[in-house]
Protein backbone atom coordinates (compact mmCIF):
# COMPACT_ATOMS: atom_id res chain seq x y z
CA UNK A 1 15.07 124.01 80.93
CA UNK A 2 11.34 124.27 79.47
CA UNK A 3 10.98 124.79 75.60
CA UNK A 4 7.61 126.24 73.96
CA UNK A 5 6.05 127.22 71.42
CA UNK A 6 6.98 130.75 70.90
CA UNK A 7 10.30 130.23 71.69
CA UNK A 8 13.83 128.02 70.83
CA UNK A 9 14.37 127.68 74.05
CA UNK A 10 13.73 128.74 77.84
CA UNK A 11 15.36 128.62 80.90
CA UNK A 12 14.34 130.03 84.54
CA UNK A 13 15.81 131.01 87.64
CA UNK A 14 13.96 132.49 90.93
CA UNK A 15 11.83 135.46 89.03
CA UNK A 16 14.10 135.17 86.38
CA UNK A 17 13.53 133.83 82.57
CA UNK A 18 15.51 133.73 79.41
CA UNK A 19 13.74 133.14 76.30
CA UNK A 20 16.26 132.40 73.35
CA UNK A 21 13.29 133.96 70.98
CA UNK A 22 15.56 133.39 67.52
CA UNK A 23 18.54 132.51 66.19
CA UNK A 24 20.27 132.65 62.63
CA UNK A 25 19.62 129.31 60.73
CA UNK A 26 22.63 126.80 59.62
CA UNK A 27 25.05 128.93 62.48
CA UNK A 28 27.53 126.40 61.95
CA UNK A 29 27.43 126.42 58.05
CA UNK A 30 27.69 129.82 57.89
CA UNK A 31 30.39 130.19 60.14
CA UNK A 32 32.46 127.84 57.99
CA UNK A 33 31.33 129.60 54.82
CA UNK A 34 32.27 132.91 56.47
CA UNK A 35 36.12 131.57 57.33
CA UNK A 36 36.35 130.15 53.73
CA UNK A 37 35.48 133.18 52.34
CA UNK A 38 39.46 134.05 52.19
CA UNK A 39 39.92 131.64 48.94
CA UNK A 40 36.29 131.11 47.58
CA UNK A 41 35.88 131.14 43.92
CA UNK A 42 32.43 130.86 43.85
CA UNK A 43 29.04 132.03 45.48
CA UNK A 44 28.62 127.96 44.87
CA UNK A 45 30.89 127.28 47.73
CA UNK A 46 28.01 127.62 50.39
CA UNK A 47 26.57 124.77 49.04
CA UNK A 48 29.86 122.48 49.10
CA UNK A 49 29.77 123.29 52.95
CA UNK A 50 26.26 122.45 53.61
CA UNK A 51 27.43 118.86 51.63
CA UNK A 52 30.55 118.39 53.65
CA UNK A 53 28.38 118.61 56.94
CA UNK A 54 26.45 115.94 55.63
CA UNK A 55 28.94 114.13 53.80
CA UNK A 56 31.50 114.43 55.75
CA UNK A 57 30.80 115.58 58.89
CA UNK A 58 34.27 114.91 60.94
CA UNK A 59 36.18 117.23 58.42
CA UNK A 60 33.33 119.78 59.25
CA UNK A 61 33.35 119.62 62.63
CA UNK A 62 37.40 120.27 62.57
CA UNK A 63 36.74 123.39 60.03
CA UNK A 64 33.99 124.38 62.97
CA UNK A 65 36.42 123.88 65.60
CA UNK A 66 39.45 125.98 63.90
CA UNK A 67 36.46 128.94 63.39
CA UNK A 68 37.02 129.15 67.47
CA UNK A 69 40.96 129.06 67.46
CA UNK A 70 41.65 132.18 64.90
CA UNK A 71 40.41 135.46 64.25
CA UNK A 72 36.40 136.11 65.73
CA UNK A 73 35.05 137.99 62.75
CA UNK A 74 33.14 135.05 61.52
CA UNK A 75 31.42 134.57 64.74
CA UNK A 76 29.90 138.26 64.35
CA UNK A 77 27.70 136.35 61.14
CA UNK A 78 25.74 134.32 64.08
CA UNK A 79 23.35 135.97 65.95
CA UNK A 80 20.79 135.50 69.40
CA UNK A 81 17.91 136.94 70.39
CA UNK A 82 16.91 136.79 73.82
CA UNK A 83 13.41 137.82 75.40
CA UNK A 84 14.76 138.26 79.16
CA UNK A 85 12.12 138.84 81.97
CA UNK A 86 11.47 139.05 85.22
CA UNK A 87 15.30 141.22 85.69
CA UNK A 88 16.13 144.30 88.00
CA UNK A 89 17.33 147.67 86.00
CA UNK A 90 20.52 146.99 88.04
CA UNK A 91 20.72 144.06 85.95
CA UNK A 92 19.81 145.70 82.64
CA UNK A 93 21.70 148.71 83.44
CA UNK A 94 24.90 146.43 83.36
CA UNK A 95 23.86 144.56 80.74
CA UNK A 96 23.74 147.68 78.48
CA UNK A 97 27.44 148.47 78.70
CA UNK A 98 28.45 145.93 76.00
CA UNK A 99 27.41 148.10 73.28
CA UNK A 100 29.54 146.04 70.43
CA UNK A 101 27.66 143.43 68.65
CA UNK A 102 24.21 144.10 70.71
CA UNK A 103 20.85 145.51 70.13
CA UNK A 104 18.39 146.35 72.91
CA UNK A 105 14.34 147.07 73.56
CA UNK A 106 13.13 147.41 76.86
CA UNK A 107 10.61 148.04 78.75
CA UNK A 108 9.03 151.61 78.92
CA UNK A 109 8.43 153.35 82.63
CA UNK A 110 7.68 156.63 80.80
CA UNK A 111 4.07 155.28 79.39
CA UNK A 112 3.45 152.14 81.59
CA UNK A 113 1.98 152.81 84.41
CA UNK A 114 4.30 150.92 87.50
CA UNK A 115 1.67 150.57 90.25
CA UNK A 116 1.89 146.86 90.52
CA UNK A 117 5.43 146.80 90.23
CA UNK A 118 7.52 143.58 91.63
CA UNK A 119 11.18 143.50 92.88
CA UNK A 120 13.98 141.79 94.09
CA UNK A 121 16.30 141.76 96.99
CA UNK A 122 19.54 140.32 95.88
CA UNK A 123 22.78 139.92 98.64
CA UNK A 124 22.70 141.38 101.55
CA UNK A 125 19.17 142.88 101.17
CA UNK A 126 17.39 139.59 100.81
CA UNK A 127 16.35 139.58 104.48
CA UNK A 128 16.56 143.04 105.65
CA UNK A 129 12.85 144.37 106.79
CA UNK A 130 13.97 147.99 106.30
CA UNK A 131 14.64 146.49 102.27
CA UNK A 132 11.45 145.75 102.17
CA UNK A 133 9.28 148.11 103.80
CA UNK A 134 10.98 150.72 101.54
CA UNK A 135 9.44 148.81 98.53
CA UNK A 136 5.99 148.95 99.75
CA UNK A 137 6.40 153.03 100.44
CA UNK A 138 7.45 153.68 97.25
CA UNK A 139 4.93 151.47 95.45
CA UNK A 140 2.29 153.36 97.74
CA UNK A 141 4.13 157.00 96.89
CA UNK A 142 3.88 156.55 93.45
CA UNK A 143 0.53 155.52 93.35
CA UNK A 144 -0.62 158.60 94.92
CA UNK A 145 1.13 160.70 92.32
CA UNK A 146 -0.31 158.78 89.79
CA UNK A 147 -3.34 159.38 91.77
CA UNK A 148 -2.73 163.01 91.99
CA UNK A 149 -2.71 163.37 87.89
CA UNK A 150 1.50 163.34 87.97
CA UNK A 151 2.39 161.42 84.50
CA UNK A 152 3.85 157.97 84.77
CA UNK A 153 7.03 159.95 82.77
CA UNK A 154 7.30 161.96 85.96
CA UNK A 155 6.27 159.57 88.66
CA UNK A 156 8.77 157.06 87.39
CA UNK A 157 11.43 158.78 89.16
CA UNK A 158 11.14 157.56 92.48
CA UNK A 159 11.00 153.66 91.35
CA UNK A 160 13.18 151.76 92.38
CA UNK A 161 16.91 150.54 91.13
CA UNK A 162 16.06 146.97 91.75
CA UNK A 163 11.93 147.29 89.94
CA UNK A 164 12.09 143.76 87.52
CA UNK A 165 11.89 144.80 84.06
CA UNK A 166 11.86 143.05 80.65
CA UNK A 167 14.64 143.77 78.05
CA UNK A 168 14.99 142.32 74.22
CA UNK A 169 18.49 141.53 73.78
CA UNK A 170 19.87 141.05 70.44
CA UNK A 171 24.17 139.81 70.25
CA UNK A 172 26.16 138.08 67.81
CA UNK A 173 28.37 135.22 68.98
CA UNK A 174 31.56 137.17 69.42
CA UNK A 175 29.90 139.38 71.48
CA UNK A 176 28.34 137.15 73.17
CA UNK A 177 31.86 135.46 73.67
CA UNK A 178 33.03 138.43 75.38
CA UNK A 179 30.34 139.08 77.90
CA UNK A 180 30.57 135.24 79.30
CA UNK A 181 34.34 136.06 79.68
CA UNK A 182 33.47 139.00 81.91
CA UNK A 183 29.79 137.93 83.47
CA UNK A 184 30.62 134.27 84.09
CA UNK A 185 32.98 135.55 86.60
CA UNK A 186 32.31 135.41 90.51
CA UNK A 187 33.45 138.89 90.24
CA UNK A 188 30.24 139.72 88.54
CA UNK A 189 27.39 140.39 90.48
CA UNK A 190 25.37 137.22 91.31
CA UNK A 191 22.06 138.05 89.45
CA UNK A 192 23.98 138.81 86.45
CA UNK A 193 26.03 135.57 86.68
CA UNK A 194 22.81 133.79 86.93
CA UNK A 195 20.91 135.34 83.70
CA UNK A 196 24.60 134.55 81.84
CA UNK A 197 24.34 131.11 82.97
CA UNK A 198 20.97 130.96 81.31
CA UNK A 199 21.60 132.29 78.38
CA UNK A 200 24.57 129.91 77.98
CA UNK A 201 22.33 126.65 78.44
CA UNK A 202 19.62 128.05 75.42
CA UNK A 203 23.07 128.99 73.31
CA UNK A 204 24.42 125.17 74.30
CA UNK A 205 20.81 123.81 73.72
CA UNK A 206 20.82 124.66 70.20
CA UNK A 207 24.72 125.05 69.41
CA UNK A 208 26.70 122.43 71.24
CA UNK A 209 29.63 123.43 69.52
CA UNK A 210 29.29 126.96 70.72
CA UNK A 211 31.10 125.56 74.48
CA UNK A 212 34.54 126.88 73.78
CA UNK A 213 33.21 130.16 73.81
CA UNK A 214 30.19 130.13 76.49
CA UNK A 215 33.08 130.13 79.69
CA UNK A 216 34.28 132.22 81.66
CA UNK A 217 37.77 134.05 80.02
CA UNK A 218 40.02 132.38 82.82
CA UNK A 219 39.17 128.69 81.56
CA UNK A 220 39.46 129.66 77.78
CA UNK A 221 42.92 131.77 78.54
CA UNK A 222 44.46 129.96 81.53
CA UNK A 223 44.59 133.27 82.64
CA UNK A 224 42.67 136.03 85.29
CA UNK A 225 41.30 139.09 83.51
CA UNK A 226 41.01 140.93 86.31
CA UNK A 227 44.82 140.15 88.17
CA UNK A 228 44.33 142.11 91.00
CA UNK A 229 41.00 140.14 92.58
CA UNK A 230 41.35 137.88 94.80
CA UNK A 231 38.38 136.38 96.41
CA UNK A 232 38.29 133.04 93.57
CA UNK A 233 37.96 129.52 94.15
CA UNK A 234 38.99 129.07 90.71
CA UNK A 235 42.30 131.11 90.49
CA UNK A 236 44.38 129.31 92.88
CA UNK A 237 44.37 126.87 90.56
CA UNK A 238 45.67 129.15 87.43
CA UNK A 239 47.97 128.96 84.88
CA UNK A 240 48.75 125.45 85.71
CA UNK A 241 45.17 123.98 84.14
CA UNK A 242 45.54 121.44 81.43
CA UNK A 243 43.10 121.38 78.55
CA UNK A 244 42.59 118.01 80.11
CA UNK A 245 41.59 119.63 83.43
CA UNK A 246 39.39 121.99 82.30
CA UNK A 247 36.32 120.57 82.83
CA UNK A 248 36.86 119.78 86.82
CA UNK A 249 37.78 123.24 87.00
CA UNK A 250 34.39 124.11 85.37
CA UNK A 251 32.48 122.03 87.99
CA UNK A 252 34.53 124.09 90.55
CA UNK A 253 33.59 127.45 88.88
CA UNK A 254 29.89 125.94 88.58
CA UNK A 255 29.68 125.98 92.43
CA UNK A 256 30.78 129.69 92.63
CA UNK A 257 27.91 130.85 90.68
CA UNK A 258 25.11 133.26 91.93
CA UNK A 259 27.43 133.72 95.12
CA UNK A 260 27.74 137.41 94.82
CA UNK A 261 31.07 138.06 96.36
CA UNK A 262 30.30 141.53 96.17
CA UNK A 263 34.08 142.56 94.46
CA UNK A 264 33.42 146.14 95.57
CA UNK A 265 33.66 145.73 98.99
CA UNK A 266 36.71 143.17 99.03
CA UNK A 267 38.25 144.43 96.69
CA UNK A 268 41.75 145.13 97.22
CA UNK A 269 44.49 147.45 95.59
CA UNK A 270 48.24 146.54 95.67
């Protein structure tokens, strides 16, 4: 993981990079505060949790802790920014869909001109010539309408799916939360599990005691949430994982990521 300057954080993979840009200060103070709220007397009461961090930070940690075993609405008070490059619009596309607790800005095809676009070949496609040779007709096709006076707004259309793209991605920690249940999974697609994965080392980096959250929902529930797949390395070994256990079984999930198993084509209905 590199770290610079204009960032909190950054971590890479392939073409890909995650850029935790900002992040809401004292996170774990004010998710205390937030779940004290229920019985404060006084705005003062911020300030007696920034002194029992200090003073007394084993109590804090176990007021932290119970923040993660009750109701989420405190986590919504913690928020991530993320400058995420070098992505297909597959990606993005997907990424989109959680709409709770998320803010987006990307990257503009309708005035930015595409011609030296770049791409990637995930799966399948990775080593397929015809894959490739498509690329470089479109990228020559859409330099001749540009060419040809057509406006990049028009042009745009024939770009491809899989074009990388930049996206600003703005989530509070409960969403957040529910996206690594869902995108941590080898059900997901394999670039998205990889960009998840990234963004959960920059949450980690910062927030240690953010882990209970950044996994994937079967090794926080003990459960599947999706019953009816069945190509898992992890599952077999479901409900019958300890708390104790959980950590070999995230070494085992570690070793499924970025595997694409490609859910809709095994995919099975009972």
């Amino acid at each position: 993981m590199k770290q610079d300057d204009n960032s909190v954080c950054r971590a890479s993979h392939n073409k890909a990079s995650v850029a935790l840009v900002s992040v809401t200060p004292e996170a774990d103070v004010l998710l205390v505060f937030a779940k004290r709220t229920r019985h404060m007397e006084s705005a003062q009461d911020l300030e007696a949790v920034r002194r029992l961090r200090v003073e007394d930070p084993e109590r804090f940690a176990e007021e932290l802790g119970y923040v993660f075993t009750t109701i989420g609405s405190s986590q919504e008070f913690v928020d991530y920014t993320f400058l995420i490059t070098g992505v297909t619009r597959a990606f993005t596309h997907q990424l989109v869909r959680h709409r709770v607790g998320t803010s987006f800005a990307q990257q503009t095809q309708r005035a930015t001109q595409m011609t030296d676009f770049d791409y990637l070949a995930t799966g399948q496609c990775i080593n397929k010539l015809v894959y490739h040779g498509a690329m470089a007709r479109i990228q020559d096709s859409y330099r001749a309408l540009l060419h040809e006076g057509v406006p990049a707004q028009d042009a745009r259309g024939i770009l491809p799916t899989n074009i990388l793209t930049n996206i600003l991605f703005k989530v509070n920690l409960r969403a957040l939360g529910g996206i690594m249940d869902a995108r941590l999974c080898v059900r997901a697609q394999g670039e998205f599990q990889n960009i998840t994965y990234l963004m959960r080392k920059c949450v980690l980096s910062v927030h240690p005691w953010a882990e209970p959250l950044m996994r994937p929902f079967c090794l926080k529930h003990n459960s599947c949430l999706f019953p009816r797949f069945k190509e898992c390395a992890v599952k077999p070994h479901l409900p019958q994982v300890s708390p104790e256990a959980v950590e070999g079984m995230m070494e085992i999930w570690r070793q499924q990521l970025g595997k694409d198993v490609q859910p809709t084509q095994q995919f099975k209905e009972k």
